[in-house]
N, C-alpha and C. Protein backbone atom coordinates (compact mmCIF):
# COMPACT_ATOMS: atom_id res chain seq x y z
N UNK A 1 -64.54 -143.76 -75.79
CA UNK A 1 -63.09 -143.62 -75.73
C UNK A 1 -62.70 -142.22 -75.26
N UNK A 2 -63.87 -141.32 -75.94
CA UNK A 2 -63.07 -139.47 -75.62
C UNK A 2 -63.03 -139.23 -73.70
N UNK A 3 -64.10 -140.50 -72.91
CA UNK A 3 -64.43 -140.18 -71.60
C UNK A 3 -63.77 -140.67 -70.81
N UNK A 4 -62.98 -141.98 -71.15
CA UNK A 4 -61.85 -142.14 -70.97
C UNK A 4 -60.52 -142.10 -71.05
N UNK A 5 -60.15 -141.53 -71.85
CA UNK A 5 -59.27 -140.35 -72.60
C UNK A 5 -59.04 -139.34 -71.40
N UNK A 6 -60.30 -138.41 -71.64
CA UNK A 6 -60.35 -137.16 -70.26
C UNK A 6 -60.62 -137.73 -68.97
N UNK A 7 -60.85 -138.96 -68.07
CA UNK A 7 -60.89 -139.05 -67.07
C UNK A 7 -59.37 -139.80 -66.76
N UNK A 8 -58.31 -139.79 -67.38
CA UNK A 8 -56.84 -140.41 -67.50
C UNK A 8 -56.00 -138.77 -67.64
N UNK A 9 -56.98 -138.14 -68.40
CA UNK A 9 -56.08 -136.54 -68.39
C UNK A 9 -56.15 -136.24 -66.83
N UNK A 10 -57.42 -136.16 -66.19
CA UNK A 10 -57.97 -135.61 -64.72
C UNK A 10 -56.93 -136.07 -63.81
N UNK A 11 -56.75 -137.45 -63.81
CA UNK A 11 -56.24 -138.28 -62.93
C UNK A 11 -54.76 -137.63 -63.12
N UNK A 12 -54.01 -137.97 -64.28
CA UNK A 12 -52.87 -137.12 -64.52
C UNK A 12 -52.49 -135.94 -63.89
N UNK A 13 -53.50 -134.85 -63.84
CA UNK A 13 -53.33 -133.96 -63.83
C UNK A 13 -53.28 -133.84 -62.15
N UNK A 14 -54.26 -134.34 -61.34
CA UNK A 14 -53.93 -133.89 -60.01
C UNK A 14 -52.77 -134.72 -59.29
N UNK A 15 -52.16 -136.04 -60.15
CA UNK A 15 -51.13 -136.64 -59.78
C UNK A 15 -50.30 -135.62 -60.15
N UNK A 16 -50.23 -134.91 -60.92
CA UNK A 16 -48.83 -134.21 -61.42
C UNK A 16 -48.97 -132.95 -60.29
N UNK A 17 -49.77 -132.13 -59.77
CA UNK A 17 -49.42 -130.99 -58.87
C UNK A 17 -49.20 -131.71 -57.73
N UNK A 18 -49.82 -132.90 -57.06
CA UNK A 18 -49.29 -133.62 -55.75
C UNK A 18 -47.90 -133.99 -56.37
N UNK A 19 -47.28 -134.37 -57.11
CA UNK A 19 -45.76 -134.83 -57.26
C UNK A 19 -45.21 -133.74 -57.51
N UNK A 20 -45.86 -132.60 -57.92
CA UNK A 20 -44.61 -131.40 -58.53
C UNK A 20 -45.15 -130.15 -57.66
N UNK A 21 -45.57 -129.77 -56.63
CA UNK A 21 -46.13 -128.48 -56.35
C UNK A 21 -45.85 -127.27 -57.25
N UNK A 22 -44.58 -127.21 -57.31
CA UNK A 22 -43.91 -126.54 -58.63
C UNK A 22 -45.01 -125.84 -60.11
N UNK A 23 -45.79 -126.89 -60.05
CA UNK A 23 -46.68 -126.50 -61.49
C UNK A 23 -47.83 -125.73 -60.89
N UNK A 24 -48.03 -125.98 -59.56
CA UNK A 24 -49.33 -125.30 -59.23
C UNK A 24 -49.21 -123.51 -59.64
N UNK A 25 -47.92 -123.18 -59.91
CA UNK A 25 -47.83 -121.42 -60.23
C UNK A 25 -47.67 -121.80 -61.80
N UNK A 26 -47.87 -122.60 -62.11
CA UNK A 26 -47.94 -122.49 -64.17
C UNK A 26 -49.64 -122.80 -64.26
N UNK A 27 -50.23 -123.66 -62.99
CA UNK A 27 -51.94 -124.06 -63.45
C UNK A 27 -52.40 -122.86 -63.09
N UNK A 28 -51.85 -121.52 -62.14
CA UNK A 28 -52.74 -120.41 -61.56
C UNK A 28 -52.23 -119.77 -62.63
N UNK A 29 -51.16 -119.50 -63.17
CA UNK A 29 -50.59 -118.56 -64.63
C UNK A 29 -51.96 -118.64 -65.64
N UNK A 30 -51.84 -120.23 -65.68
CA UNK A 30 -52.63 -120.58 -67.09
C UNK A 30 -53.97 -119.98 -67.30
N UNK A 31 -54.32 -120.15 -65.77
CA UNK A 31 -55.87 -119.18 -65.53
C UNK A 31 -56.30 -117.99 -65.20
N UNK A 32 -55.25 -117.02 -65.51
CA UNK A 32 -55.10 -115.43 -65.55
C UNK A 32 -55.29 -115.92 -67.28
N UNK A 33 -55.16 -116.78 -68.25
CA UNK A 33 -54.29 -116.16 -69.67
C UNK A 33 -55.92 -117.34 -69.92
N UNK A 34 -56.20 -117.72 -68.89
CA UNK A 34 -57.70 -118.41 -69.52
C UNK A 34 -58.86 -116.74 -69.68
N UNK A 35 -58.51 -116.26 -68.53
CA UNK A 35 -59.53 -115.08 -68.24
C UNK A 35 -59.09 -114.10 -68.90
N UNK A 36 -58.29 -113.60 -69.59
CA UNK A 36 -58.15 -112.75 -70.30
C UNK A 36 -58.51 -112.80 -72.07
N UNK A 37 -58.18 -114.61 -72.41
CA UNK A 37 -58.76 -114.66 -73.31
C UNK A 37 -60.07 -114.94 -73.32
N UNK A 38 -61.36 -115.16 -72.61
CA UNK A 38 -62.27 -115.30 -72.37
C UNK A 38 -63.25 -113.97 -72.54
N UNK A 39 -62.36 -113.34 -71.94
CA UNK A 39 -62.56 -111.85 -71.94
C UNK A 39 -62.79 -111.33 -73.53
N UNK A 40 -61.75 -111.18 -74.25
CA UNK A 40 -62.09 -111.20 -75.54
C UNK A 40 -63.07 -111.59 -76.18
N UNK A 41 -63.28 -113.27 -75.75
CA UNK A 41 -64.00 -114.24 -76.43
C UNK A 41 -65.60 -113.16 -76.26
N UNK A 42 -66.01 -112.69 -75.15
CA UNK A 42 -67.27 -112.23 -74.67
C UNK A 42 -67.04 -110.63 -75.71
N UNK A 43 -66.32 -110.30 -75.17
CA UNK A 43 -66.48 -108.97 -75.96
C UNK A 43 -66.75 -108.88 -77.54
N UNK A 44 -66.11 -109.76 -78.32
CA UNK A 44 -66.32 -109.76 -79.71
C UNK A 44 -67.48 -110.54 -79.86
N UNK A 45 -67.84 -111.26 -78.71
CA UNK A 45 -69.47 -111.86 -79.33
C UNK A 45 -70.54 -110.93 -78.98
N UNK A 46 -70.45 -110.34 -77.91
CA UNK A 46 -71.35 -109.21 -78.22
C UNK A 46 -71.27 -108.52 -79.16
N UNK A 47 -69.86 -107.83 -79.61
CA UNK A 47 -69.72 -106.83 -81.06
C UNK A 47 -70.56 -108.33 -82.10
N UNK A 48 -69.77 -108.96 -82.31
CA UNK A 48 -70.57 -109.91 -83.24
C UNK A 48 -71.09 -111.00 -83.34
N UNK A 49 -71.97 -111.28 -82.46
CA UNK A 49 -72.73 -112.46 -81.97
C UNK A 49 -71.97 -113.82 -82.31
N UNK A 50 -72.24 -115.13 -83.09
CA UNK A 50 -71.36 -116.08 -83.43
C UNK A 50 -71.61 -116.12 -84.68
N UNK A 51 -70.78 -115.30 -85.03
CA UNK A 51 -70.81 -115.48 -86.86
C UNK A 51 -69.86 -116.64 -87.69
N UNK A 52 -69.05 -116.66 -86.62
CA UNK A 52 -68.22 -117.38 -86.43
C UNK A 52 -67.93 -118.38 -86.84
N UNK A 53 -69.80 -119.14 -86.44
CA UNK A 53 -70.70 -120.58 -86.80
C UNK A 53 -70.42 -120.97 -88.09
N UNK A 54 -70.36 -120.03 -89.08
CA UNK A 54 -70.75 -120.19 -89.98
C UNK A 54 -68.97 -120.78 -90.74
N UNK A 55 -67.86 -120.62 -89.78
CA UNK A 55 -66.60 -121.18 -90.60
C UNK A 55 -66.40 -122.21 -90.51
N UNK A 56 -66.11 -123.38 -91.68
CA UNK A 56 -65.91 -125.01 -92.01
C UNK A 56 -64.28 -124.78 -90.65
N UNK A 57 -64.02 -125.88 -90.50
CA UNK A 57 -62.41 -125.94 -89.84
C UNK A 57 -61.27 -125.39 -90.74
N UNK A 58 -61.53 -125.54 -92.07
CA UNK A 58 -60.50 -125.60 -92.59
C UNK A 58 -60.10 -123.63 -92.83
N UNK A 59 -61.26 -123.36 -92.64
CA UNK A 59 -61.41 -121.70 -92.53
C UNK A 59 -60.63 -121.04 -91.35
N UNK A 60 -61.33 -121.66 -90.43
CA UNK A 60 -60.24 -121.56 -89.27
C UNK A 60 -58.92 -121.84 -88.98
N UNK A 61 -58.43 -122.83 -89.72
CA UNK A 61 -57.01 -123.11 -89.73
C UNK A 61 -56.20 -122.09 -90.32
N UNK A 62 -56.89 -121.67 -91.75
CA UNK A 62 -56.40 -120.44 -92.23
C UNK A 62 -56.60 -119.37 -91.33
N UNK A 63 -56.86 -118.36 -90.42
CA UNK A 63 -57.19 -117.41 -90.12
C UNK A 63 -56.17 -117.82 -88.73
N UNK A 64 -56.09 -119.08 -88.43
CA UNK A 64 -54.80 -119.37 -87.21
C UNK A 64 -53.51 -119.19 -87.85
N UNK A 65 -53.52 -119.25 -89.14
CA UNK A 65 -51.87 -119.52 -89.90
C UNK A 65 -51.60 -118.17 -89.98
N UNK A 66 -52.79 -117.05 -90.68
CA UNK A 66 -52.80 -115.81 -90.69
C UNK A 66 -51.68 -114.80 -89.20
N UNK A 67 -52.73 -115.16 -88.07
CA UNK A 67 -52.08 -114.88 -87.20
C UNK A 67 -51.42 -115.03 -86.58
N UNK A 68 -50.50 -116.33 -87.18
CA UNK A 68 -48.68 -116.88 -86.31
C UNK A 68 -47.96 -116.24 -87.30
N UNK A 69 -48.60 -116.41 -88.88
CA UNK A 69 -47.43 -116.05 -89.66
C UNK A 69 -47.31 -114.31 -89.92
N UNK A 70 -48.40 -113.52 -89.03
CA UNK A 70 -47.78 -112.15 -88.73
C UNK A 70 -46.86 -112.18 -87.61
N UNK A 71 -47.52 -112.81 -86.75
CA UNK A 71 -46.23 -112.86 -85.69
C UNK A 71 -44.78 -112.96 -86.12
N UNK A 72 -44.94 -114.30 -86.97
CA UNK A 72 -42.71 -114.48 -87.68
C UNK A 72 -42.90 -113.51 -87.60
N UNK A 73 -43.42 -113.20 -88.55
CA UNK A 73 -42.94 -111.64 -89.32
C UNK A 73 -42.57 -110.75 -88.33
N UNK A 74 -43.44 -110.24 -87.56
CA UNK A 74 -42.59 -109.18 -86.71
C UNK A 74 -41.35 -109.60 -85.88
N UNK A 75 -41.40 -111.14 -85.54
CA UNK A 75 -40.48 -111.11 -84.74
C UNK A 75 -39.02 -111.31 -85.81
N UNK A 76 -39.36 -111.13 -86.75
CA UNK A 76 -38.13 -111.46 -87.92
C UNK A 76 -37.55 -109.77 -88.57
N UNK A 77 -38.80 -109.50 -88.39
CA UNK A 77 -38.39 -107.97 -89.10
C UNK A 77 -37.94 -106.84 -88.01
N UNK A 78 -38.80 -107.05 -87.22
CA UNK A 78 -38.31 -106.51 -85.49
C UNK A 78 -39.14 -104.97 -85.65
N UNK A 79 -40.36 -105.15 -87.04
CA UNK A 79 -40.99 -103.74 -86.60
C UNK A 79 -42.46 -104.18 -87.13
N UNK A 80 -43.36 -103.47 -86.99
CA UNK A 80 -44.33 -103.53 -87.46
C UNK A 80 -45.04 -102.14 -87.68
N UNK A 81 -46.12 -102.16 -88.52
CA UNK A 81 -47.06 -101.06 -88.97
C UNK A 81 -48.89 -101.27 -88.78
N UNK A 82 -48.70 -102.34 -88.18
CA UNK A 82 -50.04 -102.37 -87.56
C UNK A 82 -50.35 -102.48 -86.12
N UNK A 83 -50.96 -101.27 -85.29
CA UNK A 83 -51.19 -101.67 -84.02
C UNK A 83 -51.06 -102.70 -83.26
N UNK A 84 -52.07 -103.43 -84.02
CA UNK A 84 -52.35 -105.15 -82.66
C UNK A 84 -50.84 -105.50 -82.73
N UNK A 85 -50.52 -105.96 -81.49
CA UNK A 85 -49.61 -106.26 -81.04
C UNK A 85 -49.26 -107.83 -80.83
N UNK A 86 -48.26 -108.77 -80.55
CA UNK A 86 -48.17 -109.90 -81.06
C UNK A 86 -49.06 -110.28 -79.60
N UNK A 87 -49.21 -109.80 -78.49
CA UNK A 87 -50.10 -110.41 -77.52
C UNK A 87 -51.50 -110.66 -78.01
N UNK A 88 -52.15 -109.73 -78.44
CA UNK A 88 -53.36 -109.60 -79.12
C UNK A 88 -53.22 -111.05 -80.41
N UNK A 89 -52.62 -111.54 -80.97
CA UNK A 89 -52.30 -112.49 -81.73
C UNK A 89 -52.73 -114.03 -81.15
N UNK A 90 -51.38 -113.75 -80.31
CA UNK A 90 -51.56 -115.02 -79.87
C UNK A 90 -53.16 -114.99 -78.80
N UNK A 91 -53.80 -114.33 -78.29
CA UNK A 91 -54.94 -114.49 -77.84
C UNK A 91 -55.87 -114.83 -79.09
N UNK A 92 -55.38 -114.02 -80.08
CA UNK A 92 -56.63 -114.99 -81.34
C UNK A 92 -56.48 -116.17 -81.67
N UNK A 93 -54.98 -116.58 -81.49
CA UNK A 93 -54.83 -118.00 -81.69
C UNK A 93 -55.64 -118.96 -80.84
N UNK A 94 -55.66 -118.70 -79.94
CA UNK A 94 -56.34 -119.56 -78.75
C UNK A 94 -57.67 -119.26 -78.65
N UNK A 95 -58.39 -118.17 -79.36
CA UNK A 95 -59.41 -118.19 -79.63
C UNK A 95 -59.93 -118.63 -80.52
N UNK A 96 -59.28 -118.70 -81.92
CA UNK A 96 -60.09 -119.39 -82.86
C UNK A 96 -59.59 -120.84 -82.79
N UNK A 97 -58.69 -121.47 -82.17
CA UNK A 97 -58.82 -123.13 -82.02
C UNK A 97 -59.37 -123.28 -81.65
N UNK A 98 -60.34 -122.46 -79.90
CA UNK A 98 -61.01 -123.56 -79.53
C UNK A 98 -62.46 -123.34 -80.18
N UNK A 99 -62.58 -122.03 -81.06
CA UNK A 99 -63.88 -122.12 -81.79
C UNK A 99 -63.70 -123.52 -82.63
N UNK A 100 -62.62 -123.94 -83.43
CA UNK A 100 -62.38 -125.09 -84.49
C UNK A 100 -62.40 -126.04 -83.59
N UNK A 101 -61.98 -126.32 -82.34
CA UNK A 101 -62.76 -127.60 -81.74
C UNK A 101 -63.94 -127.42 -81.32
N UNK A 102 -65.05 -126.49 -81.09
CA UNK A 102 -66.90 -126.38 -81.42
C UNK A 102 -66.93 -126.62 -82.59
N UNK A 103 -66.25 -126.34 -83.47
CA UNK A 103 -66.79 -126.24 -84.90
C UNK A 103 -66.34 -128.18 -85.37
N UNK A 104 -65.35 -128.47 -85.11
CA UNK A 104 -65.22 -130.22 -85.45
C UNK A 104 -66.28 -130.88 -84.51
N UNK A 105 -66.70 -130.61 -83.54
CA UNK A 105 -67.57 -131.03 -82.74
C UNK A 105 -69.52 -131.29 -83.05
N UNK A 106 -69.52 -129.89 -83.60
CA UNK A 106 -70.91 -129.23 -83.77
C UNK A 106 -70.92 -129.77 -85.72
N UNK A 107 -70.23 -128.95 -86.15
CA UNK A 107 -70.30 -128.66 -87.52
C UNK A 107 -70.90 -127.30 -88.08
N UNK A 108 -70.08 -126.46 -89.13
CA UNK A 108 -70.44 -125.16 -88.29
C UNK A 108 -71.97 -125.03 -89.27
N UNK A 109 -72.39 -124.04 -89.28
CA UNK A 109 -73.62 -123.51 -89.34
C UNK A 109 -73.88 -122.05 -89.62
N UNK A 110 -75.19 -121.60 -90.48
CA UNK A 110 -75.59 -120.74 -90.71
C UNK A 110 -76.23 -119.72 -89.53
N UNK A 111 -76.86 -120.60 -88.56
CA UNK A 111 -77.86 -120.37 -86.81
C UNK A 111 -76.61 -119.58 -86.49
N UNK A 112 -77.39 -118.65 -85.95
CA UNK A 112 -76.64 -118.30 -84.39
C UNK A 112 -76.36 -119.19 -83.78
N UNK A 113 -75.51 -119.19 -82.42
CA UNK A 113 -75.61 -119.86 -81.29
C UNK A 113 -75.88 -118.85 -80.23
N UNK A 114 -76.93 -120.02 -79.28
CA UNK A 114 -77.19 -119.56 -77.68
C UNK A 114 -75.49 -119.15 -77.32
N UNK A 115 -75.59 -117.27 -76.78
CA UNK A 115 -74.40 -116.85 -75.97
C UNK A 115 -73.97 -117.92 -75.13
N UNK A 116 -74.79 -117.91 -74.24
CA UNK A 116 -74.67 -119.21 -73.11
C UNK A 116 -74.00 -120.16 -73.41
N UNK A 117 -74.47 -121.16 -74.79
CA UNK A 117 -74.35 -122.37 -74.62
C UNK A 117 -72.57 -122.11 -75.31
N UNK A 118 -72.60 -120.83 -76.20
CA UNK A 118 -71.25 -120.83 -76.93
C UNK A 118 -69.98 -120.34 -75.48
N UNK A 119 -70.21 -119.69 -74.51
CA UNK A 119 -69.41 -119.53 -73.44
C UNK A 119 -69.32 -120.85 -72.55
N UNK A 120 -70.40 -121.77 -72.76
CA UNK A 120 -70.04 -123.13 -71.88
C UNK A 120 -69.11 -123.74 -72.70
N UNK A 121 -69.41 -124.14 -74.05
CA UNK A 121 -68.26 -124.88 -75.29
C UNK A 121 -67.32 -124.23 -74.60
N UNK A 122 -67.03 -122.66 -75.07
CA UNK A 122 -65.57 -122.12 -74.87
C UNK A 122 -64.94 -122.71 -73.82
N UNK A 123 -65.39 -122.58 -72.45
CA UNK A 123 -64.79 -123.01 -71.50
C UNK A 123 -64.77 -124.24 -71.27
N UNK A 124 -65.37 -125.40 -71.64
CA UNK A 124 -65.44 -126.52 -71.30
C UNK A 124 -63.79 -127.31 -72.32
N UNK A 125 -64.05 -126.56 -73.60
CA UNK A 125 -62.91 -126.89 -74.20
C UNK A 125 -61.24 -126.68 -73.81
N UNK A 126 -61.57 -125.09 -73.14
CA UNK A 126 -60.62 -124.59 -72.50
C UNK A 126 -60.06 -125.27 -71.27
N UNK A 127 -60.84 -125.27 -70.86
CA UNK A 127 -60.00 -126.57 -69.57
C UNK A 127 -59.81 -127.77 -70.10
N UNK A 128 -60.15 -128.46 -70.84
CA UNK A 128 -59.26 -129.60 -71.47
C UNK A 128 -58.24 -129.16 -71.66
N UNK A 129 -58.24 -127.67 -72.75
CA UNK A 129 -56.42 -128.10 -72.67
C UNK A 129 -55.74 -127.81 -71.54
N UNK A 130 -56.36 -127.20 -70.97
CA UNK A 130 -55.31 -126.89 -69.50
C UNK A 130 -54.90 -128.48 -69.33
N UNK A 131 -56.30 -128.77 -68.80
CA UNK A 131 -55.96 -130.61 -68.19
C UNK A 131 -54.77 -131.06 -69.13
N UNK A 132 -54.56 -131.20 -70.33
CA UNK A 132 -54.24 -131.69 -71.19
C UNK A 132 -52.52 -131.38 -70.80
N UNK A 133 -52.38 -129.87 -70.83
CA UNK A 133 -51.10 -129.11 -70.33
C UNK A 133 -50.78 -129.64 -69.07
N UNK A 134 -51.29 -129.72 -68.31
CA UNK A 134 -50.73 -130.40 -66.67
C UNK A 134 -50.19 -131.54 -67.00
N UNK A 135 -50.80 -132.23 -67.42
CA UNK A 135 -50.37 -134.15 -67.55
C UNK A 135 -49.15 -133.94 -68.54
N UNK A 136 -49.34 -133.10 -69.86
CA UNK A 136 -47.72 -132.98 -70.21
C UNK A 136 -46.62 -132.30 -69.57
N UNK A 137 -46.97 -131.48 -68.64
CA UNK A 137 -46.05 -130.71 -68.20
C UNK A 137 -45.56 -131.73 -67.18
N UNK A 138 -46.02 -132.59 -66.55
CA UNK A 138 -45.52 -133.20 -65.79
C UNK A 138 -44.83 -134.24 -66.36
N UNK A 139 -45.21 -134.77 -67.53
CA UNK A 139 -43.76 -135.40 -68.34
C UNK A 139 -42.37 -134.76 -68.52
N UNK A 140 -42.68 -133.38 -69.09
CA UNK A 140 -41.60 -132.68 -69.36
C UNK A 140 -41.00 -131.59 -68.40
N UNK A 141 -41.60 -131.76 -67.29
CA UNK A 141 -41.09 -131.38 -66.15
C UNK A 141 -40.73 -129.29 -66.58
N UNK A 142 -41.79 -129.27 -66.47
CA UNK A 142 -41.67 -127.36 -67.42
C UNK A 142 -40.86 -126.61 -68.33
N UNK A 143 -39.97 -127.58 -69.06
CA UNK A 143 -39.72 -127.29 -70.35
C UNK A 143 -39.50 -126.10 -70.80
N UNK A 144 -40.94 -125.78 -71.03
CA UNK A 144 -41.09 -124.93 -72.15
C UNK A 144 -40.77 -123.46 -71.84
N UNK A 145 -40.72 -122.98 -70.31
CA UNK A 145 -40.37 -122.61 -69.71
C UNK A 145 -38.65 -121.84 -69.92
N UNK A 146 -38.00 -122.59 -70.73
CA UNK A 146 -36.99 -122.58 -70.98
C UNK A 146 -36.34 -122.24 -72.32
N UNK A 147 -38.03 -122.27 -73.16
CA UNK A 147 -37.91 -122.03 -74.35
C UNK A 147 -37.99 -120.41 -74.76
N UNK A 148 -37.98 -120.36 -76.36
CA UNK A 148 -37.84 -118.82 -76.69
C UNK A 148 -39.28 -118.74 -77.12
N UNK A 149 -40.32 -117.66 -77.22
CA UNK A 149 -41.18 -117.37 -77.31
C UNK A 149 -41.28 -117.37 -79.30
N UNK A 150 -40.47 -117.61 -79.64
CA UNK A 150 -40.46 -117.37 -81.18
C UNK A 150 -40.56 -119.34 -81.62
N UNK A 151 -39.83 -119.81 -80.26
CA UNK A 151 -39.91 -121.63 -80.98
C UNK A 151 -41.50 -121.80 -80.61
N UNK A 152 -42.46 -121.02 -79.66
CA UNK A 152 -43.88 -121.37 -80.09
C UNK A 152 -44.41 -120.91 -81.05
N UNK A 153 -44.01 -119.87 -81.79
CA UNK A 153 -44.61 -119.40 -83.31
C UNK A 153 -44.09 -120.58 -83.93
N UNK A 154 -43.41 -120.65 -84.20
CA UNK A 154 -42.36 -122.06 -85.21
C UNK A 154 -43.28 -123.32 -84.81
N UNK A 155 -43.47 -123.88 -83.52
CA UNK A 155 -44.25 -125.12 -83.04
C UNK A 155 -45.90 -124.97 -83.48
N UNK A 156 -46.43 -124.18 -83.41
CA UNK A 156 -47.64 -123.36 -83.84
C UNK A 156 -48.17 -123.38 -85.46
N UNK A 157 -46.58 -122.76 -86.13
CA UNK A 157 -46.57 -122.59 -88.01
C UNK A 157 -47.03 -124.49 -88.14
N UNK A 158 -46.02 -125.33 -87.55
CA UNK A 158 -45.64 -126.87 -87.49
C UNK A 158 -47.07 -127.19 -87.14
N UNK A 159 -47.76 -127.43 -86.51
CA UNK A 159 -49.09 -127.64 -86.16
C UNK A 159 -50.10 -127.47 -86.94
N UNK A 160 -50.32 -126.03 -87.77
CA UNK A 160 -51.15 -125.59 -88.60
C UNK A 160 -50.75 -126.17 -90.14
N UNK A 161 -49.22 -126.44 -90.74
CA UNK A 161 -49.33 -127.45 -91.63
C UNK A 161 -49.37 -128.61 -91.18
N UNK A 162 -49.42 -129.50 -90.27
CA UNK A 162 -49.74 -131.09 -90.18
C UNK A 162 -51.53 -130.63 -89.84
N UNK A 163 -51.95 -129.96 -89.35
CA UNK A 163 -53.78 -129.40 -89.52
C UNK A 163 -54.07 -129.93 -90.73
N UNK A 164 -53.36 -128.86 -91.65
CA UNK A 164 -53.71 -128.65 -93.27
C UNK A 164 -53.82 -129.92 -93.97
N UNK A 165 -52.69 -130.45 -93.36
CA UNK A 165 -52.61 -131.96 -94.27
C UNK A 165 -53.56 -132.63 -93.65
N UNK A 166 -53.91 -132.77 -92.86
CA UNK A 166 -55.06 -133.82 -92.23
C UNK A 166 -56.30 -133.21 -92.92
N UNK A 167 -56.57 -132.07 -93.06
CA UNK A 167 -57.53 -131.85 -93.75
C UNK A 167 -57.85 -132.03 -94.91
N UNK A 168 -56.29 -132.06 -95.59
CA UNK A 168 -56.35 -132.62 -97.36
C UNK A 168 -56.72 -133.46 -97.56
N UNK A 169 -56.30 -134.74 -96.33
CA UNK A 169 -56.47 -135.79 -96.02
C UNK A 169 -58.30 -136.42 -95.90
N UNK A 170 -58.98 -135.33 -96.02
CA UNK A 170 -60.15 -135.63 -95.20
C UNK A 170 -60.08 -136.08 -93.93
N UNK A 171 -59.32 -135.48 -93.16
CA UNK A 171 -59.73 -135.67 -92.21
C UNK A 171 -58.59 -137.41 -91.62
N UNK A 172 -58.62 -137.94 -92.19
CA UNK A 172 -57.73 -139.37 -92.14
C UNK A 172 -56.36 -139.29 -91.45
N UNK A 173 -55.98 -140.26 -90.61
CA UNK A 173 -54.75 -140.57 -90.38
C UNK A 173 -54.43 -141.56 -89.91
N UNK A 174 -53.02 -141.87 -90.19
CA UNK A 174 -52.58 -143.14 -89.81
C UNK A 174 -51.62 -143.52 -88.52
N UNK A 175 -51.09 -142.66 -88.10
CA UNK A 175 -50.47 -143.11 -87.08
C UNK A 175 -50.53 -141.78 -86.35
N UNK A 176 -51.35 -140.30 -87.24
CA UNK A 176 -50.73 -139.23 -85.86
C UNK A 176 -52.70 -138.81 -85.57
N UNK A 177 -52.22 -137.92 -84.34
CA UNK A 177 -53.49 -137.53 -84.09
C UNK A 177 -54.25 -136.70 -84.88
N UNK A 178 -55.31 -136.57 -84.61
CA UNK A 178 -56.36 -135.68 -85.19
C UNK A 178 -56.02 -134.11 -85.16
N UNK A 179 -57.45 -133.54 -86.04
CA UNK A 179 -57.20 -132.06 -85.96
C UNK A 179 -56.72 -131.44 -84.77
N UNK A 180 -58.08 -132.01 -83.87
CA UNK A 180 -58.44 -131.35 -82.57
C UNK A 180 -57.22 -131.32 -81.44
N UNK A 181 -56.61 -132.42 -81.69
CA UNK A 181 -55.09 -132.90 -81.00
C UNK A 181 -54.03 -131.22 -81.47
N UNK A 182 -54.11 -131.47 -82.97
CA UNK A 182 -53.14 -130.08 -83.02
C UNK A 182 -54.36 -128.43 -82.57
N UNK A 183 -55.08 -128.79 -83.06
CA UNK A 183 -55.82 -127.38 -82.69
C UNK A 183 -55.57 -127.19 -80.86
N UNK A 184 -55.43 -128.27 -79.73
CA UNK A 184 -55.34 -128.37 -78.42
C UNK A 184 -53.88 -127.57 -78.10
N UNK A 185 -53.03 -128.00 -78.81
CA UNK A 185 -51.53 -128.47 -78.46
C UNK A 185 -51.04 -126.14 -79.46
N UNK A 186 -52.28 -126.29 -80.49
CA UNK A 186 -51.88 -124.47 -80.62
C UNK A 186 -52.25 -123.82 -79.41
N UNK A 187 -53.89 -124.09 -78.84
CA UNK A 187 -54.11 -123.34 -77.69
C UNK A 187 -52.81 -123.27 -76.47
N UNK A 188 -52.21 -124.28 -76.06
CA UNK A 188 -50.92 -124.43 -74.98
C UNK A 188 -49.99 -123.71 -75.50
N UNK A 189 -49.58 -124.14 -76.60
CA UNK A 189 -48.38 -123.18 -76.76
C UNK A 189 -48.60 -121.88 -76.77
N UNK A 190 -49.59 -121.41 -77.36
CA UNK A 190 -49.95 -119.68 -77.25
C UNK A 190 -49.84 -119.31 -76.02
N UNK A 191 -51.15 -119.98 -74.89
CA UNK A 191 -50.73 -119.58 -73.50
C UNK A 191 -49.78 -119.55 -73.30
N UNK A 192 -48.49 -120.70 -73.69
CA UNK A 192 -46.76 -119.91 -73.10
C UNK A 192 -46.67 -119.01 -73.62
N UNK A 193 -46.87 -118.68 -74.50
CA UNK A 193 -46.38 -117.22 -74.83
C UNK A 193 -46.27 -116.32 -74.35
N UNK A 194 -47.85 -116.52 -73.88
CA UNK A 194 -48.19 -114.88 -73.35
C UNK A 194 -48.12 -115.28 -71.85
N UNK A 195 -47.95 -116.18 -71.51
CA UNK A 195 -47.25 -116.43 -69.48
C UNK A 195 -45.92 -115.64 -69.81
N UNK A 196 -45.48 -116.16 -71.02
CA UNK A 196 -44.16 -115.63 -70.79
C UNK A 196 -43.62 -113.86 -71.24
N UNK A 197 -44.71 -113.67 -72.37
CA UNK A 197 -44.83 -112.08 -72.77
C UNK A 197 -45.05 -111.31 -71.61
């Protein structure tokens, strides 16, 4: 089902830049804000190899809630006292989902992981959501675009409690999608962010 699933995203997706040329400057955006978080992704695994391995999902969900719900905050208080800046944020957001989709995938672990094989996951996951982003964007005809950079913290907070509950859940649901569905749908919205930061 997941291979047909992603070969209906593919198809989507190059129907939507032949009908919209328009998106082809949001799919080249998306892949400046792929390479910059990637960038990160490499640098902190050298500082710390994949220790990473070792967090259940539900660890990760917390440490994603961590870093939207500093974001409100600054954007509510309008100051802050800690350096990292809300760009630096939302790049962790999109970094630790798509570790939590390796980690729902794999199951995490005490092992290291092969650098290699953890930079192929990263990216292999990472272009799903792109794919994933094209085929919606071409429903909603660029949207989001239009939105305030604070309704993706808010869409983001919304995501990480329906996470939570699926996880209370074990994992179960009845009519909405899975983790990995909201962990996908945090990675997109972050990238608007920072297209739009």
């Amino acid at each position: 089902m997941y291979n047909k699933t992603f070969k209906l995203l593919i198809f989507s997706y190059f129907y939507a830049l032949i009908e919209n040329p328009g998106m082809e400057k949001t799919f080249e955006q998306y892949g400046g804000i792929m390479d910059v978080c990637r960038e990160v992704f490499l640098k902190k695994m050298k500082d710390y190899g994949t220790a990473w391995r070792i967090l259940r999902p539900v660890s990760i969900t917390d440490q994603i809630y961590i870093k939207a719900r500093r974001i409100r905050s600054i954007e509510e208080k309008k100051v802050q006292k800690v350096e990292d800046d809300i760009r630096s944020e939302f790049i962790g957001i999109i970094n630790y989902a798509l570790m939590g989709i390796i980690q729902l995938n794999l199951g995490p672990s005490e092992e290291e992981m092969n650098p290699a094989k953890a930079i192929e996951l990263y990216n292999q996951y990472f272009e799903n959501a792109r794919t994933l982003m094209t085929a919606k964007n071409h429903d909603y005809d660029e949207a989001w675009r239009e939105m305030r950079i604070s309704s993706y913290t808010d869409l983001i907070l919304m995501k990480i409690r329906r996470t939570k509950q699926i996880e209370d859940n074990q994992g179960e649901t009845i009519m909405s999608e899975g983790i990995d569905a909201n962990y996908y749908d945090m990675v997109n919205y972050a990238v608007f962010a920072l297209i739009k930061i």
